[in-house]
N, C-alpha and C. Protein backbone atom coordinates (compact mmCIF):
# COMPACT_ATOMS: atom_id res chain seq x y z
N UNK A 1 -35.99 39.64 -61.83
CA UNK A 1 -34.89 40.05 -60.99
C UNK A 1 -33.85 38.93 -60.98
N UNK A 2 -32.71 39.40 -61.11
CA UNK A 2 -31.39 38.02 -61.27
C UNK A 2 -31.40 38.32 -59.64
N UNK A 3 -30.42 36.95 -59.43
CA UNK A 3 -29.99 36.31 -58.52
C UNK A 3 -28.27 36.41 -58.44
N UNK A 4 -27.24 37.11 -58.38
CA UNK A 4 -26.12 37.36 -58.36
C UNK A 4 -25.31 36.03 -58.61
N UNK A 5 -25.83 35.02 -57.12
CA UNK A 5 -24.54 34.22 -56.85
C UNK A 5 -25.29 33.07 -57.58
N UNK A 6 -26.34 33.08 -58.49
CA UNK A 6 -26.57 31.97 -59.63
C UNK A 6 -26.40 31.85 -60.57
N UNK A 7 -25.43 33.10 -61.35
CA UNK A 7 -25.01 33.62 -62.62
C UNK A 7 -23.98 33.16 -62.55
N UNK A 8 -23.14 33.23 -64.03
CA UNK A 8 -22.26 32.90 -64.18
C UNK A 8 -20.74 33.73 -63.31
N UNK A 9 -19.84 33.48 -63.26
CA UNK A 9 -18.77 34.44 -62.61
C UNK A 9 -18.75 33.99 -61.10
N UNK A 10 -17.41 34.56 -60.81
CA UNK A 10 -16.64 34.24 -59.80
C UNK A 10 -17.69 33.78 -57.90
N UNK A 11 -18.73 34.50 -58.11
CA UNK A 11 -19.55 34.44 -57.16
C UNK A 11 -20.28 32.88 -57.05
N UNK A 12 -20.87 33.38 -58.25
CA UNK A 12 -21.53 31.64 -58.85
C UNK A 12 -21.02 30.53 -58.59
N UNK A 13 -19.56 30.64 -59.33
CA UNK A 13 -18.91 29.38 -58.92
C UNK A 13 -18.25 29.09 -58.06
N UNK A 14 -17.98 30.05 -56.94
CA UNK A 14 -17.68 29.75 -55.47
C UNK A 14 -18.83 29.10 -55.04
N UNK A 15 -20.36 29.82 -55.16
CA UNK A 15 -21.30 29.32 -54.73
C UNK A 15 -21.34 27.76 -54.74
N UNK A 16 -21.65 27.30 -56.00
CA UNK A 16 -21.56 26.05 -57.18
C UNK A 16 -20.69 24.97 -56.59
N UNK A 17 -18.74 25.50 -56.07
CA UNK A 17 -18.09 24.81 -54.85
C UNK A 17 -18.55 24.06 -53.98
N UNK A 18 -18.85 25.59 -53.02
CA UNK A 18 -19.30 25.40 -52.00
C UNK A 18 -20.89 24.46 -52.07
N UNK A 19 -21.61 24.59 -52.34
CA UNK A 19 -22.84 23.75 -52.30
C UNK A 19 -22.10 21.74 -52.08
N UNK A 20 -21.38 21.84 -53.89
CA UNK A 20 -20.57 20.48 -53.61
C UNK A 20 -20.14 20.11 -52.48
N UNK A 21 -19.02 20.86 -51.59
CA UNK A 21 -18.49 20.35 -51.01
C UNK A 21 -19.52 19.99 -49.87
N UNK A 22 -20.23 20.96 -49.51
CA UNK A 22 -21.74 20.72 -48.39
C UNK A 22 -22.32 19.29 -48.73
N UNK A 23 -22.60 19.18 -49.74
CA UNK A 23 -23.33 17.93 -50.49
C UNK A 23 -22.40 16.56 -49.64
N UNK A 24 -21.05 16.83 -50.39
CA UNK A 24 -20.18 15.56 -50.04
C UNK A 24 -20.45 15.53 -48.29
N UNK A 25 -20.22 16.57 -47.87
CA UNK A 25 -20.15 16.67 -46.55
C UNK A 25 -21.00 15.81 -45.70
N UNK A 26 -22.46 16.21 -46.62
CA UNK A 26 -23.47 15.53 -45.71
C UNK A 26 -23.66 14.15 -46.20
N UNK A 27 -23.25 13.61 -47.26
CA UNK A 27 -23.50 12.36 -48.03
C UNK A 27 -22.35 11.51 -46.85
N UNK A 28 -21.42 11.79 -46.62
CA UNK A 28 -20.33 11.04 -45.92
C UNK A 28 -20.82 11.19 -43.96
N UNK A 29 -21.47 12.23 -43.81
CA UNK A 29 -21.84 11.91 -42.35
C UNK A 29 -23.04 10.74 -42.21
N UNK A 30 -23.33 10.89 -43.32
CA UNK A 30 -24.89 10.00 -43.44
C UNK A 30 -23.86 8.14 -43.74
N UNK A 31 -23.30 8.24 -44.22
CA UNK A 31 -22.32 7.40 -44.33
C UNK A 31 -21.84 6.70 -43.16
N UNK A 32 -21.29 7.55 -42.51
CA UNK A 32 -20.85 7.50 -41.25
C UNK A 32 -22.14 7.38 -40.29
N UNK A 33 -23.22 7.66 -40.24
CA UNK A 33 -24.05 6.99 -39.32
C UNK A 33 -24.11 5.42 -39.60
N UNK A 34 -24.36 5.50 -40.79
CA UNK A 34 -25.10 4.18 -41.19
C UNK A 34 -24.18 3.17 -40.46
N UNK A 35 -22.73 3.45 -40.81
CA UNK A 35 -21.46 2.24 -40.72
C UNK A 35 -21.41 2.14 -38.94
N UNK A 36 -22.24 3.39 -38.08
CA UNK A 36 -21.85 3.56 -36.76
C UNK A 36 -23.07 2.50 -36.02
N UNK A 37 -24.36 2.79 -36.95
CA UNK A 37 -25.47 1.92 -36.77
C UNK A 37 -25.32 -0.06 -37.36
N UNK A 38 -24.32 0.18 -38.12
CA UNK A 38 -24.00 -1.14 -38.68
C UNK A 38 -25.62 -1.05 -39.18
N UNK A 39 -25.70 0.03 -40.18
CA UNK A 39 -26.99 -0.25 -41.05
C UNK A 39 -26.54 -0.26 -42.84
N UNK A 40 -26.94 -1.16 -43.59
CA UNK A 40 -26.84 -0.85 -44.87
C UNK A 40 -27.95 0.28 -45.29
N UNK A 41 -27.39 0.60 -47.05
CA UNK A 41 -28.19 1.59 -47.31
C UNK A 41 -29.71 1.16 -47.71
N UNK A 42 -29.64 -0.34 -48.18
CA UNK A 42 -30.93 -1.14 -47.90
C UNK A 42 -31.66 -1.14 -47.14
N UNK A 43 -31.44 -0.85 -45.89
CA UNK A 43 -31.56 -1.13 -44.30
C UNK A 43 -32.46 0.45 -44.18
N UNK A 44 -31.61 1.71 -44.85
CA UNK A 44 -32.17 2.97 -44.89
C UNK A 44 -33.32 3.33 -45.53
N UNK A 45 -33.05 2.04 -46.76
CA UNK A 45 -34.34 3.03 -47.97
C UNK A 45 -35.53 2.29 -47.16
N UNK A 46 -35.58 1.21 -46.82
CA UNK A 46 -36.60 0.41 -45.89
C UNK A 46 -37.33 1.76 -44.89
N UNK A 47 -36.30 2.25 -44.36
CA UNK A 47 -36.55 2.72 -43.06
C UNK A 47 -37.67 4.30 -43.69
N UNK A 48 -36.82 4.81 -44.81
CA UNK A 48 -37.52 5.79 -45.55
C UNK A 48 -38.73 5.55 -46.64
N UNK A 49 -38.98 4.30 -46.95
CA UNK A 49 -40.10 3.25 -47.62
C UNK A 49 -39.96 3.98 -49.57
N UNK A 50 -38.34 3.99 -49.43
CA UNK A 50 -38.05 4.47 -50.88
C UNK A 50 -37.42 3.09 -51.21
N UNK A 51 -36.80 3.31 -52.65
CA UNK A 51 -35.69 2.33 -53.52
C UNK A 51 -34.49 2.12 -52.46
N UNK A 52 -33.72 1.05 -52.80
CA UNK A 52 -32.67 1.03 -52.01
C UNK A 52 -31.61 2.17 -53.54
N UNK A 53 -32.59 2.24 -55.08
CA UNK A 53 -31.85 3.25 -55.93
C UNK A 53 -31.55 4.46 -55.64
N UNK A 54 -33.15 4.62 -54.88
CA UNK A 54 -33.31 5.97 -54.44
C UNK A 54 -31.99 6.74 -53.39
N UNK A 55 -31.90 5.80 -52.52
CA UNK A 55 -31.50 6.06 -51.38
C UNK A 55 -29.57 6.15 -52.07
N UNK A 56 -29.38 5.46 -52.62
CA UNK A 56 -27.98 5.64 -53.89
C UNK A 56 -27.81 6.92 -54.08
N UNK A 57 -29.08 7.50 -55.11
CA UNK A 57 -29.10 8.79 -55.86
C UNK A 57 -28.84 10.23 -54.44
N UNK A 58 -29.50 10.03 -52.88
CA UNK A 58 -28.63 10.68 -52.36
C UNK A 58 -27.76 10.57 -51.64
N UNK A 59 -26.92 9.40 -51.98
CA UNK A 59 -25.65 9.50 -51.00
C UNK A 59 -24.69 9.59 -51.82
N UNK A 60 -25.30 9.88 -53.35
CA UNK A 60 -24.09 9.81 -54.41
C UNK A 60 -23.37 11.10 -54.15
N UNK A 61 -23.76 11.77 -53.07
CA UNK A 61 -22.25 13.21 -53.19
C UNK A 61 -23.25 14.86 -54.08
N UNK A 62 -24.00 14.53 -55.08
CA UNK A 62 -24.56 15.07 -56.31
C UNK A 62 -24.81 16.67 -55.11
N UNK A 63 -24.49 17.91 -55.82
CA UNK A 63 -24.37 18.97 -55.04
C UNK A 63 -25.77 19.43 -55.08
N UNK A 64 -26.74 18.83 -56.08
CA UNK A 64 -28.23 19.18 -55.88
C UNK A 64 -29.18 18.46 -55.16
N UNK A 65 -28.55 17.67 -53.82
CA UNK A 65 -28.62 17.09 -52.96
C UNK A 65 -29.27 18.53 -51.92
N UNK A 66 -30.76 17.66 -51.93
CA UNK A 66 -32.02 18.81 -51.18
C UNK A 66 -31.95 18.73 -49.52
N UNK A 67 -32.26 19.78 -49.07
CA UNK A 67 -32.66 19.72 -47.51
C UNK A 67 -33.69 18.56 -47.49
N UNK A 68 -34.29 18.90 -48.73
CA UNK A 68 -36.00 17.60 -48.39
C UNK A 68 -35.27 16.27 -47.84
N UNK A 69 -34.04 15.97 -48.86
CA UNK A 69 -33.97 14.47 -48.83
C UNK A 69 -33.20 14.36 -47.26
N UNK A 70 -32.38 15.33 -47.42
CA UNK A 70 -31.39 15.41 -46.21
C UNK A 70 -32.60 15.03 -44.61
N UNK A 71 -33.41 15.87 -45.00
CA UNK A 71 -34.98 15.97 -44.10
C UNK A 71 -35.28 14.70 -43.44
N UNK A 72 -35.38 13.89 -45.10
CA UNK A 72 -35.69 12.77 -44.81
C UNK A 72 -35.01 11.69 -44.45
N UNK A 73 -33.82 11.50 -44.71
CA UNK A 73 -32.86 10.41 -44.19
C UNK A 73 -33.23 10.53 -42.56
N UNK A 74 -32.74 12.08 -41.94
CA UNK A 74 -33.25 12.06 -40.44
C UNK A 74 -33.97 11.86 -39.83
N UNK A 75 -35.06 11.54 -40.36
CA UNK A 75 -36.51 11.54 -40.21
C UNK A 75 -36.29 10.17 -39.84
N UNK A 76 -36.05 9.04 -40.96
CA UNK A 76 -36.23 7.84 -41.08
C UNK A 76 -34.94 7.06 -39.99
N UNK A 77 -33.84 7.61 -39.65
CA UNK A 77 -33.04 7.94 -38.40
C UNK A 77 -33.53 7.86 -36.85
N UNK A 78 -34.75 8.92 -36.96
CA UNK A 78 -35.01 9.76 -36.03
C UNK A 78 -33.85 10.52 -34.98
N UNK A 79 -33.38 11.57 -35.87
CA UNK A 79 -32.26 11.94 -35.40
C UNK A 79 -33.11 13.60 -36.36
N UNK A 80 -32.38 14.60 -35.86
CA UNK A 80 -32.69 16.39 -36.15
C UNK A 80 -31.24 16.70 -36.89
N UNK A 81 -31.54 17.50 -37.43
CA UNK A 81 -30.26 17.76 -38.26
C UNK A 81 -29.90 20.01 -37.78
N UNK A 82 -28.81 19.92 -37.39
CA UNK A 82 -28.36 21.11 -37.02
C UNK A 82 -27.30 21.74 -38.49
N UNK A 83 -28.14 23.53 -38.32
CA UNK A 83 -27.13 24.02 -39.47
C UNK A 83 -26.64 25.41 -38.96
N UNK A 84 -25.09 25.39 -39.02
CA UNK A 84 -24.66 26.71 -38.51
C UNK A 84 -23.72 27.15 -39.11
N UNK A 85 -23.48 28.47 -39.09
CA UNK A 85 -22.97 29.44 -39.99
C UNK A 85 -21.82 29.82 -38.91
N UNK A 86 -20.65 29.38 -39.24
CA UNK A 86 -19.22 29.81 -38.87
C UNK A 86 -18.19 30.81 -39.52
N UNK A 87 -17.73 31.51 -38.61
CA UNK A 87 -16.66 32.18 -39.10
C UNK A 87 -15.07 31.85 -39.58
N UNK A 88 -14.76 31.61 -40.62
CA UNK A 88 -13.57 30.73 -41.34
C UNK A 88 -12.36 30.95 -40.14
N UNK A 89 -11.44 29.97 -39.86
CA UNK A 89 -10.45 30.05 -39.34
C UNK A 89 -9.44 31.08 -40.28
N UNK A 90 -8.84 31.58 -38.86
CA UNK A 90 -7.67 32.94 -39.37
C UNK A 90 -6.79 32.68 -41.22
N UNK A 91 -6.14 31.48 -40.85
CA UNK A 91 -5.24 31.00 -41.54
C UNK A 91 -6.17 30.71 -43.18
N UNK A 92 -7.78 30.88 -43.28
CA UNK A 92 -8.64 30.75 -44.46
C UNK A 92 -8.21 29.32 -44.65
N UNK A 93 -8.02 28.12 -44.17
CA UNK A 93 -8.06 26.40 -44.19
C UNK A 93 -9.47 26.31 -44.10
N UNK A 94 -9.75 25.09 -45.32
CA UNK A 94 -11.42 24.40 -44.73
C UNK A 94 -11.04 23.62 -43.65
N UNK A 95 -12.34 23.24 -43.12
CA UNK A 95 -11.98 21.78 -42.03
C UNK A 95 -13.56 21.46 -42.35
N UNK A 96 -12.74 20.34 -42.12
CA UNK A 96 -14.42 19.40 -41.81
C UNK A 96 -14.48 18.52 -41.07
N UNK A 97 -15.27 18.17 -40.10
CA UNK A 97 -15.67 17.29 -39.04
C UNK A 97 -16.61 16.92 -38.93
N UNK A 98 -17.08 15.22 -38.58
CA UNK A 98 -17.70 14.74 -38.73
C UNK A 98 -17.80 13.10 -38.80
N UNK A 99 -18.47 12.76 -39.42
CA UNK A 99 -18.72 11.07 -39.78
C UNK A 99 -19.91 10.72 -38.85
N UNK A 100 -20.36 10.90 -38.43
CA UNK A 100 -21.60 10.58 -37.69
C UNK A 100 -21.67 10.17 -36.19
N UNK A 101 -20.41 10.96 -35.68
CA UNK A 101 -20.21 11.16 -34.54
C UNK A 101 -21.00 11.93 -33.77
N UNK A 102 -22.23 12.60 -34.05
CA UNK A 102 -22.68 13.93 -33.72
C UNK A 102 -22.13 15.06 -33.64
N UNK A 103 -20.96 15.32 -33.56
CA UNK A 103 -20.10 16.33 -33.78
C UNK A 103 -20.31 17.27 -35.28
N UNK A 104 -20.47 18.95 -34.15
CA UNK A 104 -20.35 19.49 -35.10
C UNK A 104 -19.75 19.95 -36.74
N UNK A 105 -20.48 19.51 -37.94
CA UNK A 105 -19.13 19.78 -38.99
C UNK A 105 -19.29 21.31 -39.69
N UNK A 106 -18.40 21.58 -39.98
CA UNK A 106 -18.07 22.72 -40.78
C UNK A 106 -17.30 22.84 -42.16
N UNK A 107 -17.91 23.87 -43.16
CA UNK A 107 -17.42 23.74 -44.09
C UNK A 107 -16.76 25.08 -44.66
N UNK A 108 -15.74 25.35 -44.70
CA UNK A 108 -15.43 27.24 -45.22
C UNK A 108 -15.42 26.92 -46.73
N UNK A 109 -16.00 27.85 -47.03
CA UNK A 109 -15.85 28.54 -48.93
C UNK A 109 -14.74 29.24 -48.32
N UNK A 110 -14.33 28.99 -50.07
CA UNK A 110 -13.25 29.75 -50.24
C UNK A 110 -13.58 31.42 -50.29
């Protein structure tokens, strides 16, 4: 059985977008904790008992950036990670909010 929005075509690569931009999204709030904690990413992989490489490979942005790892940064945090499904503003603008403020962020596909 195919999978629609993993094929090639217009679906796909909205999908394919959107995942990226999620990725960046969460790579830069994680960012934004660290700089709010005045923690390096050294400081993180310690905390997660990975590479300080490891800990590189997910904050590099990369859109195949897993819930697992995402999982785990929070974990090693001790902080929960919230995911919610919004309805795009009228005008179809992304927004995004965030940096590790706790504040809700959001991301619209196009």
């Amino acid at each position: 059985m195919s999978v629609p929005w993993k094929g090639k075509g217009s679906k796909g690569e909205a999908a394919d977008c959107a995942g990226a931009r999620l990725a960046r999204q969460a790579t830069v709030e994680v960012a934004g904790l660290l700089g709010k904690r005045d923690m390096s990413r050294a400081d993180l992989a310690r905390l997660m008992d990975v590479s300080p490489g490891r800990v590189s490979q997910i904050l590099s942005g990369d859109e195949n950036l897993t819930l697992r790892s995402l999982a785990a940064v929070a974990e090693a945090l001790d902080l929960d990670i919230k995911i919610s499904f919004v309805e795009p503003k009228e005008d179809g603008a992304r927004r995004t909010r965030g940096l590790g403020d706790g504040s809700d962020a959001f991301v619209y596909a196009p």
